[in-house]
Protein backbone atom coordinates (compact mmCIF):
# COMPACT_ATOMS: atom_id res chain seq x y z
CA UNK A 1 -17.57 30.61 -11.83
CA UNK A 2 -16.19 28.42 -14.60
CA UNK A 3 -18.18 24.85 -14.45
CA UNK A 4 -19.61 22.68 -17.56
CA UNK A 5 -22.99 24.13 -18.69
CA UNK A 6 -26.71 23.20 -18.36
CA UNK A 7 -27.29 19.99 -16.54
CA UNK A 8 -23.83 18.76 -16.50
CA UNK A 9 -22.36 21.83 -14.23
CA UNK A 10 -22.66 19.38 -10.76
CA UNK A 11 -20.55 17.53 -12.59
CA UNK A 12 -17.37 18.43 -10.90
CA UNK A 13 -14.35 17.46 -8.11
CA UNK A 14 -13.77 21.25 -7.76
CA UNK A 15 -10.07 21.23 -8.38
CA UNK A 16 -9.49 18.03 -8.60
CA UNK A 17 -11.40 17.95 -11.61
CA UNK A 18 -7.91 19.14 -13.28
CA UNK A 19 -6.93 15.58 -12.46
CA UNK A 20 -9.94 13.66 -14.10
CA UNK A 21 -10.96 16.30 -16.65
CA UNK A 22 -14.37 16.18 -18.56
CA UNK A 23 -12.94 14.77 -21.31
CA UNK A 24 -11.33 11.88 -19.71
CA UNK A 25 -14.65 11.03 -17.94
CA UNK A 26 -16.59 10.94 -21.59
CA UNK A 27 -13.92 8.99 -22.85
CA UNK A 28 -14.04 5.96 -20.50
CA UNK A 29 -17.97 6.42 -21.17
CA UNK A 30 -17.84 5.98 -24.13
CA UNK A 31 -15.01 2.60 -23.93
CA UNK A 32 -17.27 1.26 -21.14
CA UNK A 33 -20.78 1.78 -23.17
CA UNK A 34 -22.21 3.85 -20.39
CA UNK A 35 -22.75 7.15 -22.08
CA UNK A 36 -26.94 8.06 -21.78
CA UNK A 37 -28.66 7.86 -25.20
CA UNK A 38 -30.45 10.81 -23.98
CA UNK A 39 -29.74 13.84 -22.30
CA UNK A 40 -30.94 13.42 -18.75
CA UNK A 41 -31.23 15.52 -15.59
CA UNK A 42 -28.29 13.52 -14.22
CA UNK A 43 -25.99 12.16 -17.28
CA UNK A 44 -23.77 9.70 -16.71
CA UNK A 45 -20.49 12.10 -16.46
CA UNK A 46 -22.53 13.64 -13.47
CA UNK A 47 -22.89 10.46 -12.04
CA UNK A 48 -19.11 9.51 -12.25
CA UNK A 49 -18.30 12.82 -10.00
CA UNK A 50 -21.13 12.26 -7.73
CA UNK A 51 -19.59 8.49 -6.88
CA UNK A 52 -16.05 10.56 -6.24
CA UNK A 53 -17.71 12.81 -4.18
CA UNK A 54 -19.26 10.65 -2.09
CA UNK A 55 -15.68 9.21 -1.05
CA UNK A 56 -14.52 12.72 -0.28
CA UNK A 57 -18.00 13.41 1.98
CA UNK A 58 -18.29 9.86 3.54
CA UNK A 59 -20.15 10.56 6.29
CA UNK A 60 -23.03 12.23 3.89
CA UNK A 61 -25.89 10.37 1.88
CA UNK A 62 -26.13 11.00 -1.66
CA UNK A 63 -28.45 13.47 -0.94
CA UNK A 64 -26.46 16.09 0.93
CA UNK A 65 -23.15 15.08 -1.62
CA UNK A 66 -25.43 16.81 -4.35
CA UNK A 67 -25.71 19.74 -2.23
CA UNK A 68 -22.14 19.63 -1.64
CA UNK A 69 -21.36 19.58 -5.45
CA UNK A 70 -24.34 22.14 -6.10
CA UNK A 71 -23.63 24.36 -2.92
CA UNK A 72 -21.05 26.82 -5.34
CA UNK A 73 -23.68 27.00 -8.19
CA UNK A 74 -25.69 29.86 -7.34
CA UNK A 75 -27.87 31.00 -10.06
CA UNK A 76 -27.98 28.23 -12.18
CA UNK A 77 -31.32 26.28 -12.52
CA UNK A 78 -30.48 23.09 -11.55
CA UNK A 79 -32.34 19.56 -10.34
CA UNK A 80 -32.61 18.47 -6.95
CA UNK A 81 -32.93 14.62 -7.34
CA UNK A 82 -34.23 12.45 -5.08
CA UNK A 83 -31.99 9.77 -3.13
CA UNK A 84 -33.51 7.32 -5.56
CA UNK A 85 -33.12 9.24 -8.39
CA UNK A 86 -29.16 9.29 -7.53
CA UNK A 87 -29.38 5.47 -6.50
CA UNK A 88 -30.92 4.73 -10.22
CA UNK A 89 -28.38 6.66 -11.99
CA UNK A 90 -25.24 5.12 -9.71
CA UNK A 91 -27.09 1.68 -10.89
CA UNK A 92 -27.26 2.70 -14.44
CA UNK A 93 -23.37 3.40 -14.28
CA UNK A 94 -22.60 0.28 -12.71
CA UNK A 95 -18.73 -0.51 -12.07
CA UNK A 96 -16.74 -0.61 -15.14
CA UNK A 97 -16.65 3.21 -15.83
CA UNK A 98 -14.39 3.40 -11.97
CA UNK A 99 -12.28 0.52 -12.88
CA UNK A 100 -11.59 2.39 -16.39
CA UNK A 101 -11.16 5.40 -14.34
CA UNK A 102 -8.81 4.34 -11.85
CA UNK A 103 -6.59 2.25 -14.09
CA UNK A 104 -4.66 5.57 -16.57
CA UNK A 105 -4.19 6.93 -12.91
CA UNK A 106 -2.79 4.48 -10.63
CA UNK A 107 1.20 4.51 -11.16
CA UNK A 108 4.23 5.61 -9.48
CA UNK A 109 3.00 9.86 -8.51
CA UNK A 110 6.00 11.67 -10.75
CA UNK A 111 8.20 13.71 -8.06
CA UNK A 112 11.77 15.70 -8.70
CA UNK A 113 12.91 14.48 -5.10
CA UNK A 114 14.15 10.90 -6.37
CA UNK A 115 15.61 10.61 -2.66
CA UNK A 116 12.03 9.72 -1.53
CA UNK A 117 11.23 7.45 -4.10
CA UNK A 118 14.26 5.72 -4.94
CA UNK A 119 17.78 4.10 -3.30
CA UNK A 120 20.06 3.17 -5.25
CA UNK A 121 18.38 4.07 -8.28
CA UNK A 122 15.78 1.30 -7.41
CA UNK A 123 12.12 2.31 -7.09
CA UNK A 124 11.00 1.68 -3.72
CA UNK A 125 7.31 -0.18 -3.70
CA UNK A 126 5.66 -2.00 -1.02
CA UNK A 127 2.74 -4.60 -0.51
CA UNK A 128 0.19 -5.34 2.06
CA UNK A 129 -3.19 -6.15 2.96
CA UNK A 130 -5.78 -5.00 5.19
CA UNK A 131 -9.58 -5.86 5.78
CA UNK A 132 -12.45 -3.40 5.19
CA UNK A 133 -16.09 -3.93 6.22
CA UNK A 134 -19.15 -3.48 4.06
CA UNK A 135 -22.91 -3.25 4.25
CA UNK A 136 -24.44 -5.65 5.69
CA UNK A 137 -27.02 -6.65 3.25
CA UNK A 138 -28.53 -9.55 1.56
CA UNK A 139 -27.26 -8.92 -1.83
CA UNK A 140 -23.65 -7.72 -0.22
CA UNK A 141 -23.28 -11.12 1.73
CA UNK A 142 -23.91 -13.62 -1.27
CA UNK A 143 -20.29 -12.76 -2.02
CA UNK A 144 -18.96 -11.29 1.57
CA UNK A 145 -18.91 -13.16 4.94
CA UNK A 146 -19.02 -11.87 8.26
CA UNK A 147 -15.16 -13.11 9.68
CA UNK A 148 -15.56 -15.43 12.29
CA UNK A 149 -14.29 -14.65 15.57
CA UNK A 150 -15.46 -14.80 19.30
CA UNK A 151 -18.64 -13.64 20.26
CA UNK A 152 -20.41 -14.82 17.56
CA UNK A 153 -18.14 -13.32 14.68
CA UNK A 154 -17.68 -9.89 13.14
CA UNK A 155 -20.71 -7.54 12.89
CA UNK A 156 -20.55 -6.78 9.43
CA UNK A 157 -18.97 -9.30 6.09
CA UNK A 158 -15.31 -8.08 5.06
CA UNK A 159 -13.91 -7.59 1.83
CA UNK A 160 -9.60 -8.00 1.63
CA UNK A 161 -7.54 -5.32 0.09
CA UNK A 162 -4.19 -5.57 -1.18
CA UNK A 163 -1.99 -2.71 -2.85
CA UNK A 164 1.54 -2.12 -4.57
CA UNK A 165 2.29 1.42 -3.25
CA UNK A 166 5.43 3.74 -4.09
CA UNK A 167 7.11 4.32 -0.96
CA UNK A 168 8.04 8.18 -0.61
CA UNK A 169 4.57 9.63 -2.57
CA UNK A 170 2.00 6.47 -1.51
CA UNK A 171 1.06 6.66 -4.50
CA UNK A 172 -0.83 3.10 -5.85
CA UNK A 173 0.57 1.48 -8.44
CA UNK A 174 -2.41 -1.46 -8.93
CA UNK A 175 -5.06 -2.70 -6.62
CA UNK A 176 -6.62 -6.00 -6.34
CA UNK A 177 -9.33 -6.68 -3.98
CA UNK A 178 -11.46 -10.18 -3.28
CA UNK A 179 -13.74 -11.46 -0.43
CA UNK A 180 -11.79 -12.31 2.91
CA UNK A 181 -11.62 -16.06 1.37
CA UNK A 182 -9.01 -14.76 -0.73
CA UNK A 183 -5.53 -14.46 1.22
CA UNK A 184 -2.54 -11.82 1.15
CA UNK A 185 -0.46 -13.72 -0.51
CA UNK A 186 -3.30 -14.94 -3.40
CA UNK A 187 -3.65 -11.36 -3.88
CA UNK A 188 0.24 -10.86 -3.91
CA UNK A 189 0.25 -12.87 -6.65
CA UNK A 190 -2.48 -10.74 -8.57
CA UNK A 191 -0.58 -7.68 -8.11
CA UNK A 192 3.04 -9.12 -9.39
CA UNK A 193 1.44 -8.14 -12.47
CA UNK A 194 2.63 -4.79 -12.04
CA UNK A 195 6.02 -5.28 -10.96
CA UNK A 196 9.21 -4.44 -12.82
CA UNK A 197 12.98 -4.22 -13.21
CA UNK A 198 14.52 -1.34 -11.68
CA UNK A 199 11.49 -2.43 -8.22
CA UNK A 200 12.65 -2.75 -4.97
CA UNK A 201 10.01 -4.76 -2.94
CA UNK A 202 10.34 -4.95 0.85
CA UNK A 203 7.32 -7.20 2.10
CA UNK A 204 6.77 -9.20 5.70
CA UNK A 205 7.22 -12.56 7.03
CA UNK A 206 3.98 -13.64 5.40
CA UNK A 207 5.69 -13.19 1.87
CA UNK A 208 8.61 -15.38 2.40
CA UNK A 209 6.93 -18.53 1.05
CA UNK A 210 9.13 -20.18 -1.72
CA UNK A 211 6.75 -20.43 -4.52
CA UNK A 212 5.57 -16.61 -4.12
CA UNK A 213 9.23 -15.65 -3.93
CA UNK A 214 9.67 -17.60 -7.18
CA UNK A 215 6.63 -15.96 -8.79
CA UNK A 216 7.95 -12.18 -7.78
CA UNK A 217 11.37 -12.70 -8.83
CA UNK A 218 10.16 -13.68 -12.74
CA UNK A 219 8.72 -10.26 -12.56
CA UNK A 220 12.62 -8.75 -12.59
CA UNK A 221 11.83 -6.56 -9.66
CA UNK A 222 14.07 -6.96 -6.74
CA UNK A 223 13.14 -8.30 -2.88
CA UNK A 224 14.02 -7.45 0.71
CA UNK A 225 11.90 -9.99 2.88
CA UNK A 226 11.65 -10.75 6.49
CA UNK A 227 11.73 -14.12 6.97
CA UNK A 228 11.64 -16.00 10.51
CA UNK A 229 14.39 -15.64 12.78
CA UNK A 230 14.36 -19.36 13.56
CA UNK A 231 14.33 -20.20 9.41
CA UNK A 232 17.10 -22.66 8.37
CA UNK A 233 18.90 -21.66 5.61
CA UNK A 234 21.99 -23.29 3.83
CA UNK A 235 24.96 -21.23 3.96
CA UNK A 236 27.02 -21.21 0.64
CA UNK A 237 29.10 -18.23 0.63
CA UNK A 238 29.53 -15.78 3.20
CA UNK A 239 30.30 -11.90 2.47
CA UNK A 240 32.58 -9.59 4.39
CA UNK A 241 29.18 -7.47 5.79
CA UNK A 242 28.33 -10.23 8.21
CA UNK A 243 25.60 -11.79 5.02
CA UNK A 244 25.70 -14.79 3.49
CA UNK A 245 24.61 -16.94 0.34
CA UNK A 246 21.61 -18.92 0.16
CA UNK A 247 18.66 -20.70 -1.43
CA UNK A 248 15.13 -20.47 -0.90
CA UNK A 249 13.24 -23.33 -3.22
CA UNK A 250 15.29 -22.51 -6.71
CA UNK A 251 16.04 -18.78 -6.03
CA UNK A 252 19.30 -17.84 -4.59
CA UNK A 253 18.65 -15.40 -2.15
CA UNK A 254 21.35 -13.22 0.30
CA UNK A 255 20.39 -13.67 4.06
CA UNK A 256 21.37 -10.78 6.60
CA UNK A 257 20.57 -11.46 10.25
CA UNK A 258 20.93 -8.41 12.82
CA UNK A 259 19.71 -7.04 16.14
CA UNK A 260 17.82 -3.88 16.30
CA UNK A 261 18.75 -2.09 19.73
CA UNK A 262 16.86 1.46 20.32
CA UNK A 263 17.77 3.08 23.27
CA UNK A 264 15.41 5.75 24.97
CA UNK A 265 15.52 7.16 28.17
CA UNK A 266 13.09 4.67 29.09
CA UNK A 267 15.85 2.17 28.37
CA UNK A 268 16.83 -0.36 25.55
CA UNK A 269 14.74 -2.80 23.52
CA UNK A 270 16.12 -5.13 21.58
CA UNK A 271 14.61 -7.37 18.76
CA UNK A 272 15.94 -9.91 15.97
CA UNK A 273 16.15 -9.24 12.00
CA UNK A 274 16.25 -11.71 9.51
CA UNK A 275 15.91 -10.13 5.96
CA UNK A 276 16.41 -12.37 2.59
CA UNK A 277 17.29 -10.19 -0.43
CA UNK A 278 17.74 -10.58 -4.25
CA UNK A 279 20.12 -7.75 -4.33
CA UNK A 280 23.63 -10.60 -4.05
CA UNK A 281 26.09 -7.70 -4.41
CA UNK A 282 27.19 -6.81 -1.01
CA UNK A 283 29.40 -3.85 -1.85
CA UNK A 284 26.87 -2.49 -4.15
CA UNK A 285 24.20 -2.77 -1.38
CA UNK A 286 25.56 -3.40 2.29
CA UNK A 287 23.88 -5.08 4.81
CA UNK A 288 22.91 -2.47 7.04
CA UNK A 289 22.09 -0.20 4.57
CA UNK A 290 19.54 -3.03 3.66
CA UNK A 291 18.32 -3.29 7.48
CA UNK A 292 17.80 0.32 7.82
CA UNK A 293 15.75 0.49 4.68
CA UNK A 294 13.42 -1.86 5.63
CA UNK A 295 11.23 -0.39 7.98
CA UNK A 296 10.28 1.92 4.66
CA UNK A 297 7.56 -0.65 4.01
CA UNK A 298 5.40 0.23 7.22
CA UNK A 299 4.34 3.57 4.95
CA UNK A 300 1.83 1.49 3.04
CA UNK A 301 0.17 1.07 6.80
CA UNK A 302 0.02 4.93 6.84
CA UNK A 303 -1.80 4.92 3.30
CA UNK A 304 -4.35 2.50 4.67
CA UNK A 305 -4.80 5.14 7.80
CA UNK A 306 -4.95 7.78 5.39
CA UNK A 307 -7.99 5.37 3.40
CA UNK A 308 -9.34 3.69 6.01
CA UNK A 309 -9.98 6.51 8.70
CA UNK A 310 -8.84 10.07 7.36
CA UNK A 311 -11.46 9.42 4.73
CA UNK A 312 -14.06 7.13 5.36
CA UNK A 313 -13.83 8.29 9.15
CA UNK A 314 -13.84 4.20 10.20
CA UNK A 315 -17.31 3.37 8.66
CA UNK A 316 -18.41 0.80 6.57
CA UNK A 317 -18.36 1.13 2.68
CA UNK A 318 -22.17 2.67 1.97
CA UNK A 319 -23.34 0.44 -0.87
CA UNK A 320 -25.70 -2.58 -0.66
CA UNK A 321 -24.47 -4.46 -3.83
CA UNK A 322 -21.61 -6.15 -4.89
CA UNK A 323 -21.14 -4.14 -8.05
CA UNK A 324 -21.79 -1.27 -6.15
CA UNK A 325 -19.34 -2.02 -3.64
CA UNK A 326 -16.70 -2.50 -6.50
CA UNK A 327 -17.48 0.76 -8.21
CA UNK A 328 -16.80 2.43 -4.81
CA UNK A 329 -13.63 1.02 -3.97
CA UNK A 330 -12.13 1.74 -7.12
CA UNK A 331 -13.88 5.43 -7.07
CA UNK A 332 -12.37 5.10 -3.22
CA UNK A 333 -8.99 4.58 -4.57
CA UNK A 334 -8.87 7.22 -7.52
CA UNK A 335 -9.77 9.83 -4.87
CA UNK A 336 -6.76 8.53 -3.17
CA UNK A 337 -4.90 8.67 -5.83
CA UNK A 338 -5.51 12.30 -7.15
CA UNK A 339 -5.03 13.86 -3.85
CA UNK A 340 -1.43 12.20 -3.35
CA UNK A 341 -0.85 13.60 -6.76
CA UNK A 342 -2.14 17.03 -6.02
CA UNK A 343 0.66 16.42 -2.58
CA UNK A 344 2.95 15.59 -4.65
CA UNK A 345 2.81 18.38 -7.18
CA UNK A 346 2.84 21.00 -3.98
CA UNK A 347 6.35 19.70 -2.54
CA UNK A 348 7.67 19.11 -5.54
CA UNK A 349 7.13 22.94 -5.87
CA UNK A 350 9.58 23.54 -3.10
CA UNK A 351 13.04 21.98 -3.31
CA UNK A 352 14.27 19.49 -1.51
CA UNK A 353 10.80 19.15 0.44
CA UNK A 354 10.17 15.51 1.09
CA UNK A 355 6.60 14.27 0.15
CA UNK A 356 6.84 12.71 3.52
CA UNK A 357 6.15 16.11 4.96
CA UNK A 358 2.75 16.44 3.22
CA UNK A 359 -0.31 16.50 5.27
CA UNK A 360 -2.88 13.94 4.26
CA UNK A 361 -5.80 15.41 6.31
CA UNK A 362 -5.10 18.96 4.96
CA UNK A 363 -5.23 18.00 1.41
CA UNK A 364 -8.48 16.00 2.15
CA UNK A 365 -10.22 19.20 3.62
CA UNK A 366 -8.79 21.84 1.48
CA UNK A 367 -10.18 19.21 -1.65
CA UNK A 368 -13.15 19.40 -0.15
CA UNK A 369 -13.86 22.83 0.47
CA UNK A 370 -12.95 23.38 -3.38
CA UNK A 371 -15.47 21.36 -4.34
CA UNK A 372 -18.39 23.42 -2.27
CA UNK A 373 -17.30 26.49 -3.60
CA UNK A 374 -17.06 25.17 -7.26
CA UNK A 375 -13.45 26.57 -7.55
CA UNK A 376 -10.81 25.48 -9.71
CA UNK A 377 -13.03 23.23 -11.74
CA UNK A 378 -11.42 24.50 -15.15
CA UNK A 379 -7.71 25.47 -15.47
CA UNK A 380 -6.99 29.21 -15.71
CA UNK A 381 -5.08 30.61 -18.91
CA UNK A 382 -1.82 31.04 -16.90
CA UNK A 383 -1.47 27.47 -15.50
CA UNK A 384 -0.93 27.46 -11.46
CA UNK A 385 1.26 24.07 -10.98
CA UNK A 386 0.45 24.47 -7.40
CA UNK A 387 -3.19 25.59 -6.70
CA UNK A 388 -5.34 25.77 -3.57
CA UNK A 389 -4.98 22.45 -2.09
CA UNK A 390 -1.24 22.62 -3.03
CA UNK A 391 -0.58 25.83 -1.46
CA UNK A 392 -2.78 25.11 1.95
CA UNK A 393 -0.44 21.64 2.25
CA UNK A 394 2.46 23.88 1.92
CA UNK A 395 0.80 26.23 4.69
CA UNK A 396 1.13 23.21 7.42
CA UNK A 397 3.86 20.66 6.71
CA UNK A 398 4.31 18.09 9.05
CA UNK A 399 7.62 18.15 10.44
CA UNK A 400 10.05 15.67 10.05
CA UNK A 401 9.00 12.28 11.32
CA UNK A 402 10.36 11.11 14.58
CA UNK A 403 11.44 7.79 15.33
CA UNK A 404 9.00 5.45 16.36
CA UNK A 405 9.62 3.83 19.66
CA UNK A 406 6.51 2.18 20.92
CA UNK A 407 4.89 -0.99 19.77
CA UNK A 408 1.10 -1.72 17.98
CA UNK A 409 -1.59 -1.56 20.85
CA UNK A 410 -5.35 -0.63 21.51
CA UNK A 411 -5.41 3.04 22.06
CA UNK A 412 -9.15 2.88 22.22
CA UNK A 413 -11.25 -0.54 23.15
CA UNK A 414 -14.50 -1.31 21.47
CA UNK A 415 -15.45 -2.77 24.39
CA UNK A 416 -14.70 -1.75 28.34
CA UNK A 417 -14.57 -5.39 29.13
CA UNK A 418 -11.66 -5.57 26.54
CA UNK A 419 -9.72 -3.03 27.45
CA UNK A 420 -6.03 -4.46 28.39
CA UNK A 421 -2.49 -3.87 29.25
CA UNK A 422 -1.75 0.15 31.73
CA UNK A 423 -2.28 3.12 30.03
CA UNK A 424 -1.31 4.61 26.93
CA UNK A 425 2.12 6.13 27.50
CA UNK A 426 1.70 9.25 24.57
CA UNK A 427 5.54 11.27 25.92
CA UNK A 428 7.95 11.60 23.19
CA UNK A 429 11.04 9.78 23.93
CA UNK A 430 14.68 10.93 21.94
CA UNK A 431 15.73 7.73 20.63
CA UNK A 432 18.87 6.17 18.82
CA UNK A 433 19.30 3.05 17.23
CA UNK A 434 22.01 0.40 16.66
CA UNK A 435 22.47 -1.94 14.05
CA UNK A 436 24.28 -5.04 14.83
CA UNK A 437 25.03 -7.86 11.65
CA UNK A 438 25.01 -11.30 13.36
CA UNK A 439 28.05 -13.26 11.71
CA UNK A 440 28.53 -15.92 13.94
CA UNK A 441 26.58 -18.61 12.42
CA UNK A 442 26.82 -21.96 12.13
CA UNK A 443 28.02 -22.84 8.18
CA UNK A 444 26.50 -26.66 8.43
CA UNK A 445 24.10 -26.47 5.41
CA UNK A 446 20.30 -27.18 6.01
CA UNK A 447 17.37 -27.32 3.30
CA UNK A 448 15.47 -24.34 2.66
């Protein structure tokens, strides 16, 4: 057993702790004024691995997370607090030490297999929202409110969440998150903060509006947008690949229109693409090269999954305050975080492995058995690049992903009197797809 000593040994993320070492912990302390003046039976570097255990072991109160993080200690004389002992001390820490915490680690996840991460030497990123609900509490709802909707509303107040994710590793590259008052595109906004030359951002139809377009091309980073199919756009010059020239407010912008077609057994569905791009060389990037890339930005939906339900199992954020409920999203997302770097690391191990092949859930359980038995809490001599969590992703990687053919719906109703549309169809068609550029428009010009 290799673990801190004396009071501060439950002060671990088994081997995750390689990630956030010890001594990065005391230094964001000590920059966030949070270190204890005295030596306590939980100091406050406990209390920062408690918080990121309690993301791993959502479904736990504090109280059996401390037995988790104690569970591997055997022989040591150690405190069993009481759940208000460990409410105090996640008080006493308060927010800022997480945000400190999260903010070194949040970036593009460093990987060998460029092919995953990049096109055309670009960096592929995406953006999105989603919703997450929180306590319902007094304190909580002086700065969240219950959405309103039929019957009466939503049960419990919502908070919004917006990311900039690397496509290929889903690894987070900033964060912003804000009461559901706060929209996507507000948030959008936030996060062009952290875009840069050398991005390539695919986003939806909700980020086509001309000002926000405006404000994420002064970042430098590149755009491929949907945009509605019924949009007017002025035609100025018109390429060989079927795309044309055009303007949205001041930015020129190059407008490919296409039909999808996928063809299953089950027949062919057809649907509309209209995609505005900053990328205005069409040799250098052809238009259906563009279309196909596109659907690359439904992977930050598949890191909210990965948040959202692999993780917090579908419940509601646990704390009662709004500082608490900021220090555990950001402790939420650094958890995130390490474990797609720990992914990462393990298929980077094995050439030409995609990080696409990488199994969330097995990561999350093999993390959290490391962390009951205490293991891997301090590197060994001879460094293992790899290590448990690593080596049990490598054990069961997902095969190759299949194409999907099936559109968003209700697999499960919250209510019976809800429940729509036949039954789930769950067979696995064989699929291809067609990519047709529209070129036959009209060339009268029309404002943006």
């Amino acid at each position: 057993m290799r673990v801190a000593a004396g009071v501060f040994a439950p002060g671990h993320l088994g081997e995750l702790t390689q990630f956030i070492p010890f001594e990065m912990v005391d230094e964001i302390l000590a920059a966030t004024r949070r270190t204890q003046q005295r030596i306590r039976l939980l100091p406050a570097r406990v209390t920062v691995y408690l918080v990121l255990a309690g993301c791993l072991f959502a479904e736990l109160g504090y109280p059996q997370v401390w037995r988790k993080l104690t569970a591997g200690l055997t022989g040591l004389d150690l405190a069993a607090p009481s759940s208000g002992t460990l409410r105090e001390a996640r008080r006493r820490l308060g927010s800022a030490p997480l945000q400190a915490l999260f903010d070194p680690l949040r970036g593009p996840a460093v990987t060998t297999a460029k092919h995953a991460v990049r096109w055309r030497g670009l960096l592929l990123t995406a953006i999105d929202g989603t919703t997450m609900s929180v306590a319902d509490a007094g304190k909580v709802r002086t700065r969240y409110r219950k959405q309103r909707g039929n019957h009466g509303g939503a049960g419990y107040p919502a908070l919004r969440l917006s990311v900039l994710l690397t496509c290929g590793t889903r690894s987070i590259i900033d964060a912003a998150f804000d009461p559901t008052g706060t929209g996507e595109l507000d948030q959008a906004r936030t996060l062009a903060r952290s875009l840069r030359a050398g991005m390539l951002l695919p986003a939806d139809r909700n980020h086509a509006a001309a000002d926000l377009i405006a404000t994420l091309v002064a970042t430098r980073a590149d755009l491929l947008i949907r945009c509605k199919n019924g949009r007017r756009l002025p035609v100025i010059t018109r390429y060989r690949d079927g795309s044309w020239l055009s303007t949205i407010g001041t930015v020129r912008v190059r407008v490919i229109d296409a039909q999808i077609s996928v063809t299953t057994s089950d027949g062919t569905h057809t649907s509309g693409y209209r995609l505005v791009t900053t990328l205005l060389d069409a040799h250098r990037y052809p238009a259906g090269d563009l279309i196909r890339l596109y659907h690359r930005r439904w992977e930050i939906e598949t890191a909210y999954l990965e948040i959202k339900s692999s993780i917090l199992g579908g419940r509601v954020l646990r704390a009662r305050t709004p500082d608490g409920i900021d220090q555990e999203i950001y402790a939420l997302l650094t958890v995130y975080q390490v474990l797609r770097t720990a992914m990462t690391d393990a298929t980077d191990s094995q050439p030409a492995t995609s990080p696409d092949r990488a199994s969330f859930t097995t990561a999350l359980n093999a993390a959290r058995d490391q962390i009951t038995n205490a293991a891997g809490v301090l590197a060994d001599t001879v460094i293992d690049l790899v290590g448990a969590i690593g080596r049990a992703v490598l054990a069961h990687l997902l095969p190759d992903r299949r194409i999907r053919v099936k559109t968003r719906m209700i697999k499960r109703s919250n209510s019976k009197y809800q429940a729509r549309g036949p039954s789930i169809d769950r067979r696995s068609y064989k699929a291809t797809i067609a990519v047709d550029i529209i070129t036959n428009h009209c060339e009268a010009s029309a404002g943006p």
